[in-house]
N, C-alpha and C. Protein backbone atom coordinates (compact mmCIF):
# COMPACT_ATOMS: atom_id res chain seq x y z
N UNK A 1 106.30 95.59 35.88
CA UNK A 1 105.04 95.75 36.56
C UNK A 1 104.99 97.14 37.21
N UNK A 2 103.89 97.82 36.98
CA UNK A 2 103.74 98.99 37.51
C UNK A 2 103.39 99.05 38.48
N UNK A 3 103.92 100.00 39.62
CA UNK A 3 103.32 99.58 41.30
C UNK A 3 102.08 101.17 41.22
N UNK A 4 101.11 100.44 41.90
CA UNK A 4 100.21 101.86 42.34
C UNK A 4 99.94 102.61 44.03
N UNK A 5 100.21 103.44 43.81
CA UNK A 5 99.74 104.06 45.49
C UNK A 5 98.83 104.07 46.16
N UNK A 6 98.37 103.30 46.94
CA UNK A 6 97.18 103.44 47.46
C UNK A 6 96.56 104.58 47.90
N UNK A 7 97.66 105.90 48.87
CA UNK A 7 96.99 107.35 48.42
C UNK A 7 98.28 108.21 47.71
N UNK A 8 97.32 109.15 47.40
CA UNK A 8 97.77 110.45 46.76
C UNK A 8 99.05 110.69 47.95
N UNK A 9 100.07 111.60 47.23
CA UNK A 9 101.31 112.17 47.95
C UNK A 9 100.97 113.47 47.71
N UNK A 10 101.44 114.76 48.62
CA UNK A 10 101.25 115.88 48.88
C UNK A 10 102.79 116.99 49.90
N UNK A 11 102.96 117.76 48.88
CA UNK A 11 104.16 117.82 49.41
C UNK A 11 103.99 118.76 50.81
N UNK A 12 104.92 118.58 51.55
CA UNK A 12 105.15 118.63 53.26
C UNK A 12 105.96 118.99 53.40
N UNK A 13 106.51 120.07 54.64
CA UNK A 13 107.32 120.41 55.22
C UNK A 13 107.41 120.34 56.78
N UNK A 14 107.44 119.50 57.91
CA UNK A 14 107.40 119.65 59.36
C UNK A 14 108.21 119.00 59.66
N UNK A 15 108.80 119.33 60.78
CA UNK A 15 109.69 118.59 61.96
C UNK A 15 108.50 117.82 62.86
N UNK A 16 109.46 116.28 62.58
CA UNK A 16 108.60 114.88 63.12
C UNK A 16 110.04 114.41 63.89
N UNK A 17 109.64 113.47 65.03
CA UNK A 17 110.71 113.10 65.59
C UNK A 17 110.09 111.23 65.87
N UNK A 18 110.68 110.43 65.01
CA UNK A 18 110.34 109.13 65.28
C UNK A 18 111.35 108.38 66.32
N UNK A 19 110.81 107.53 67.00
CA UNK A 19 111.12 107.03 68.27
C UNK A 19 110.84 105.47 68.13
N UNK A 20 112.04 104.97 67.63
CA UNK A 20 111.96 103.37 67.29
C UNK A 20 112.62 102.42 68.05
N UNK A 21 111.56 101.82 69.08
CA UNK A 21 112.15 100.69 69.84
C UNK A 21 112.70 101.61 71.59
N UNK A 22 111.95 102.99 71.50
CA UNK A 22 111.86 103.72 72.71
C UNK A 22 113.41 103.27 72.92
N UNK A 23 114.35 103.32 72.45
CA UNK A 23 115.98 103.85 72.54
C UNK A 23 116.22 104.96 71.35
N UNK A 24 116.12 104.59 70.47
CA UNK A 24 116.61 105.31 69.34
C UNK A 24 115.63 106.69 68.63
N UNK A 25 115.95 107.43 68.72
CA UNK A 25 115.26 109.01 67.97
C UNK A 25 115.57 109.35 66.73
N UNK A 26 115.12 109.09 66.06
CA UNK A 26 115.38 110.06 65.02
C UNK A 26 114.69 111.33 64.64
N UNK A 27 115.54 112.82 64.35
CA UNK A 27 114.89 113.77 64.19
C UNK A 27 114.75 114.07 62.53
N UNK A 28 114.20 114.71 62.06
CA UNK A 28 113.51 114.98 60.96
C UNK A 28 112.82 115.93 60.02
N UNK A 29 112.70 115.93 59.57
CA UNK A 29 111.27 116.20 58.27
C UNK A 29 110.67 115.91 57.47
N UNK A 30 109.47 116.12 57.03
CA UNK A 30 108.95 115.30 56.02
C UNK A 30 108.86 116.01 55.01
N UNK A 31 108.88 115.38 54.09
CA UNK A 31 109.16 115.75 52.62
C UNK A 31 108.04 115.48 51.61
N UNK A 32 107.24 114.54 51.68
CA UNK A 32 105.66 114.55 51.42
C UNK A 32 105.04 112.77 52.41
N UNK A 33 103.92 113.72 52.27
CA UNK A 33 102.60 112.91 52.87
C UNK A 33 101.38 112.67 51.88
N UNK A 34 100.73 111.44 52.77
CA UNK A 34 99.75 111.27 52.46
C UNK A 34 98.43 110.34 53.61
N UNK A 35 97.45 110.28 53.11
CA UNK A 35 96.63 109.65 54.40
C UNK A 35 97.16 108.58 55.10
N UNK A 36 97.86 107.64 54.60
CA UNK A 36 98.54 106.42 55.10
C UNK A 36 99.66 106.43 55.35
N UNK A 37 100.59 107.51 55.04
CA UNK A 37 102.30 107.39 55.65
C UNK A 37 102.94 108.88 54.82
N UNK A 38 104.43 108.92 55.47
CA UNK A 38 105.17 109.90 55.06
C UNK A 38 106.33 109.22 55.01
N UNK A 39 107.34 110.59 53.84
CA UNK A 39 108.74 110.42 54.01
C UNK A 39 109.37 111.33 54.88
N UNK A 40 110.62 110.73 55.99
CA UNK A 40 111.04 111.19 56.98
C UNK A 40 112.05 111.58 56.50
N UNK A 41 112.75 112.74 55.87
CA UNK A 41 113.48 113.35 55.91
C UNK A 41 115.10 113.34 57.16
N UNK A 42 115.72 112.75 57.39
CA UNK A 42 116.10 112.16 59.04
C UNK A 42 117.71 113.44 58.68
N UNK A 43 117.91 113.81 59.63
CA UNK A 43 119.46 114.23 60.22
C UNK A 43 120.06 113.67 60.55
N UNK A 44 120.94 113.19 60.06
CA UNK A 44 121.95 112.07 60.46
C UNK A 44 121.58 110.86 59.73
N UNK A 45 121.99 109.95 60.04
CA UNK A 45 122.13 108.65 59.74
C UNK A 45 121.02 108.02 60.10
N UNK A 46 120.66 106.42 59.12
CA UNK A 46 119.47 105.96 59.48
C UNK A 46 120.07 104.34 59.54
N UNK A 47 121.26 104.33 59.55
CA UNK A 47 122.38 103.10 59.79
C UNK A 47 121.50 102.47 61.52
N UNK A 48 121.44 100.97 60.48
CA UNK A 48 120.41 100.45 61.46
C UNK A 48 119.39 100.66 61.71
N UNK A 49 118.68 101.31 60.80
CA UNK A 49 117.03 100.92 60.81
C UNK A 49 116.79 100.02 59.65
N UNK A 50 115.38 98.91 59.90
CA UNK A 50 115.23 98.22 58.87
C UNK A 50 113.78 98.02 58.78
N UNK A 51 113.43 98.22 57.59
CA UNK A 51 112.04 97.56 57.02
C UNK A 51 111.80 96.97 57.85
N UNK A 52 109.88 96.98 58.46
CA UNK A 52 109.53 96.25 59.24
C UNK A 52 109.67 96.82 60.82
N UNK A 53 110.44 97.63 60.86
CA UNK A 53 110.88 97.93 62.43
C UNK A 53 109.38 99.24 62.87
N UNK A 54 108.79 99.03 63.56
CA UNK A 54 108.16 99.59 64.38
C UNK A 54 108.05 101.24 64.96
N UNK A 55 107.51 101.88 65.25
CA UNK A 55 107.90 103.12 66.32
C UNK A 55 106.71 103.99 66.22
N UNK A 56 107.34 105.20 67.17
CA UNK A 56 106.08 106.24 67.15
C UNK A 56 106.39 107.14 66.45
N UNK A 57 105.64 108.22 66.05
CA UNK A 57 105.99 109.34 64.99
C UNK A 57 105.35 110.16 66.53
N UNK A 58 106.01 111.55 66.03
CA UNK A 58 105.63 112.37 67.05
C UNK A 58 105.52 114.23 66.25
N UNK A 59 104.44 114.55 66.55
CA UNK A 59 104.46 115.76 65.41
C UNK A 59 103.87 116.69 66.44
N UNK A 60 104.23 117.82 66.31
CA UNK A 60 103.57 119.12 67.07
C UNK A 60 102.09 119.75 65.99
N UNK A 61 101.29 120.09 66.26
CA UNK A 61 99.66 119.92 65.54
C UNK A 61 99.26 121.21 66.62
N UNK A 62 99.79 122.72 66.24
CA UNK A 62 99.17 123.89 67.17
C UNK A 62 99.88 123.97 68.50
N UNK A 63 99.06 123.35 69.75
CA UNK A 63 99.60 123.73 70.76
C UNK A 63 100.00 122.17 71.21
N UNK A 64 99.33 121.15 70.54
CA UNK A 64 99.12 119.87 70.88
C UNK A 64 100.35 118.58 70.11
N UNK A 65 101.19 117.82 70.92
CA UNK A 65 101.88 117.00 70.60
C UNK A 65 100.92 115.31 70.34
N UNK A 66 101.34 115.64 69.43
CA UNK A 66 100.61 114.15 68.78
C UNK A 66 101.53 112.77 68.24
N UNK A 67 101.10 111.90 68.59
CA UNK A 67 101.93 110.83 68.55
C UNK A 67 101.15 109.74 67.25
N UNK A 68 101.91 108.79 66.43
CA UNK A 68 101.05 107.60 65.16
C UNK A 68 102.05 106.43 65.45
N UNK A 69 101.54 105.28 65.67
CA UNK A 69 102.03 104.03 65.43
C UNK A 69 102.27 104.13 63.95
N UNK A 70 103.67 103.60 63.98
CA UNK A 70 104.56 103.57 62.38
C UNK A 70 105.02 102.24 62.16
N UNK A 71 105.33 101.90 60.94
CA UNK A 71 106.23 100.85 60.80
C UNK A 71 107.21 101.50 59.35
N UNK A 72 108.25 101.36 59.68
CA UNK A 72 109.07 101.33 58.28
C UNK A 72 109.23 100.70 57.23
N UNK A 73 108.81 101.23 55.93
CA UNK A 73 108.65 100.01 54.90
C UNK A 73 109.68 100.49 53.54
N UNK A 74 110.27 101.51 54.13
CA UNK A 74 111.25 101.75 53.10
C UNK A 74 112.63 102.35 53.66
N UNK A 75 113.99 102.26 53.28
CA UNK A 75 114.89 102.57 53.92
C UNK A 75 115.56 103.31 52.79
N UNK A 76 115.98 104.87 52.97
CA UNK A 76 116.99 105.16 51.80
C UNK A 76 118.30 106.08 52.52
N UNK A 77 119.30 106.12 51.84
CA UNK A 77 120.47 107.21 52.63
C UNK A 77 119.58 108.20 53.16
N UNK A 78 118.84 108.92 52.54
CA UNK A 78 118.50 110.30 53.29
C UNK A 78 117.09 110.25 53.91
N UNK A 79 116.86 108.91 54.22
CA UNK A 79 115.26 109.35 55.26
C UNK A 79 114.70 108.01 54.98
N UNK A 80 113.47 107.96 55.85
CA UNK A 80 112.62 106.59 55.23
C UNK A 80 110.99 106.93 55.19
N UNK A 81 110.46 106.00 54.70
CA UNK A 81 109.20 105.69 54.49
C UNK A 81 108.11 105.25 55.67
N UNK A 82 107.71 105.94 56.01
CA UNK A 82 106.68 105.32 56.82
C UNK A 82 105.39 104.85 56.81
N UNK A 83 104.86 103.93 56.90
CA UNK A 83 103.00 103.58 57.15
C UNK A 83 102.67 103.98 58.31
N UNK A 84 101.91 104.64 58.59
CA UNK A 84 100.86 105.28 59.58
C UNK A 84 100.15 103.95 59.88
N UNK A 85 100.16 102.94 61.42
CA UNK A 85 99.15 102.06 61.07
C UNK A 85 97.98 101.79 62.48
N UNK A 86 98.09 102.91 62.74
CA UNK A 86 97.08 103.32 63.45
C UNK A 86 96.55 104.87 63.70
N UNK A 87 95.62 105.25 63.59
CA UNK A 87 95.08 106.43 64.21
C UNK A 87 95.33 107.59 62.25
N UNK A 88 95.08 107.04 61.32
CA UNK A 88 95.31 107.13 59.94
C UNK A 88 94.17 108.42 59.49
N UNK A 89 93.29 108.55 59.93
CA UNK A 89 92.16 109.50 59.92
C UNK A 89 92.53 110.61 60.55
N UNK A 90 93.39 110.87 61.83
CA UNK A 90 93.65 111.57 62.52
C UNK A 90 95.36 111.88 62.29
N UNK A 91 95.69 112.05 61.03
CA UNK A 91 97.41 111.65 60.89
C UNK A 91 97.00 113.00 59.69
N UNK A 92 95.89 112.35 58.73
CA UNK A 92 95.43 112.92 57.49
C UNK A 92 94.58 114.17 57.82
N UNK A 93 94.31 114.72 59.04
CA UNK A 93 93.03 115.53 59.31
C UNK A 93 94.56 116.52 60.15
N UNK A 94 95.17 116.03 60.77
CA UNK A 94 96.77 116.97 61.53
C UNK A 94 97.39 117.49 60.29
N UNK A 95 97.83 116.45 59.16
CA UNK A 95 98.43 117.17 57.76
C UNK A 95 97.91 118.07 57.24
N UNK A 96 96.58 117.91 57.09
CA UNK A 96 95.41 118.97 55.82
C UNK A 96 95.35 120.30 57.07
N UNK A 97 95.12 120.45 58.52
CA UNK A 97 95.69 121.47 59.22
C UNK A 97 96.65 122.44 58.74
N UNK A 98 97.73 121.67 58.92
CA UNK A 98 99.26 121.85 58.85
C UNK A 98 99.12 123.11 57.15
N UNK A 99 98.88 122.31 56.04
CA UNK A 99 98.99 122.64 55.16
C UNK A 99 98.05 123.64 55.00
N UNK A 100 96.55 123.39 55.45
CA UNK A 100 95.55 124.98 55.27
C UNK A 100 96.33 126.01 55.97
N UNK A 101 96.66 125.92 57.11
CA UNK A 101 97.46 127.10 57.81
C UNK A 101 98.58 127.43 56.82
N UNK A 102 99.45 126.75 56.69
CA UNK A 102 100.68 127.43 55.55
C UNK A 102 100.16 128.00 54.43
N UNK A 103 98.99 127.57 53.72
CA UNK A 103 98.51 128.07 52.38
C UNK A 103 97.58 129.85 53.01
N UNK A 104 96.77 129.92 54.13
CA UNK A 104 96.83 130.86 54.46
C UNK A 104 97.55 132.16 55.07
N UNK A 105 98.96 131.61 55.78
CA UNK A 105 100.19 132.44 56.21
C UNK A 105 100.51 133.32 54.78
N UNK A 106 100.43 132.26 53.86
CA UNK A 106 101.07 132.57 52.93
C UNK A 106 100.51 133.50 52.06
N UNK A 107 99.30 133.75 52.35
CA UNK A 107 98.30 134.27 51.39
C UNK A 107 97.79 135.92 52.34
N UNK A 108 97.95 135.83 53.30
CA UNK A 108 98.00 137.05 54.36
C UNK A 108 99.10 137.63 54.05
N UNK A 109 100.60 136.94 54.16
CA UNK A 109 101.51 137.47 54.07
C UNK A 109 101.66 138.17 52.67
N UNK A 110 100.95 137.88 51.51
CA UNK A 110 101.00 138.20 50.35
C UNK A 110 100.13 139.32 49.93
N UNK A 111 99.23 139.57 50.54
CA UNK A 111 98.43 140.15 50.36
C UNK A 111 98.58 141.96 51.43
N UNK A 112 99.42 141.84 52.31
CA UNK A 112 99.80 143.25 53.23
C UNK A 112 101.15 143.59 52.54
């Protein structure tokens, strides 16, 4: 059976710091996004996180720290999966930011 994505993936580069169960941190990056969730790229170990477990995502967006209700729905050695399951409009509108600014750095820088 073929599984389908509900959105498009888009590849990503930022430092995210998820905060599961307000003890535990994990620091990060993401490795691609999309309107409904990302992969967390994690430093270190993810020993003891499990599908289903809860937390906040926390992303810097300019001058402004922004926070997304998460849940984990995938666990792998090097990072996990997240659903965005609140504030999903405003997760997707911080990414497409993120990424117009890099596609223009990049295009200034190319161009002098």
């Amino acid at each position: 059976m073929e599984q389908h994505r509900e959105f498009d993936r888009l590849r990503h580069d930022k430092v995210l710091v998820l905060e599961l169960g307000g003890e535990r941190r994990l620091k990060g990056w993401s490795r691609d996004v999309s309107l409904g969730g990302v992969f967390l790229e994690v430093e270190g170990s993810v020993f003891g996180v499990c599908v289903g477990d809860e937390g906040i995502l926390r992303m810097m967006s300019g001058k402004d720290a922004m926070q997304f209700p998460c849940r984990v729905i995938r666990v792998a050695k090097n990072g996990l999966a997240l659903s965005i399951t609140e504030h999903q409009a405003q997760f997707g509108m911080s990414i497409s930011h993120d990424i117009y600014h890099k596609m223009k750095n990049n295009l200034d820088q190319q161009s002098s």
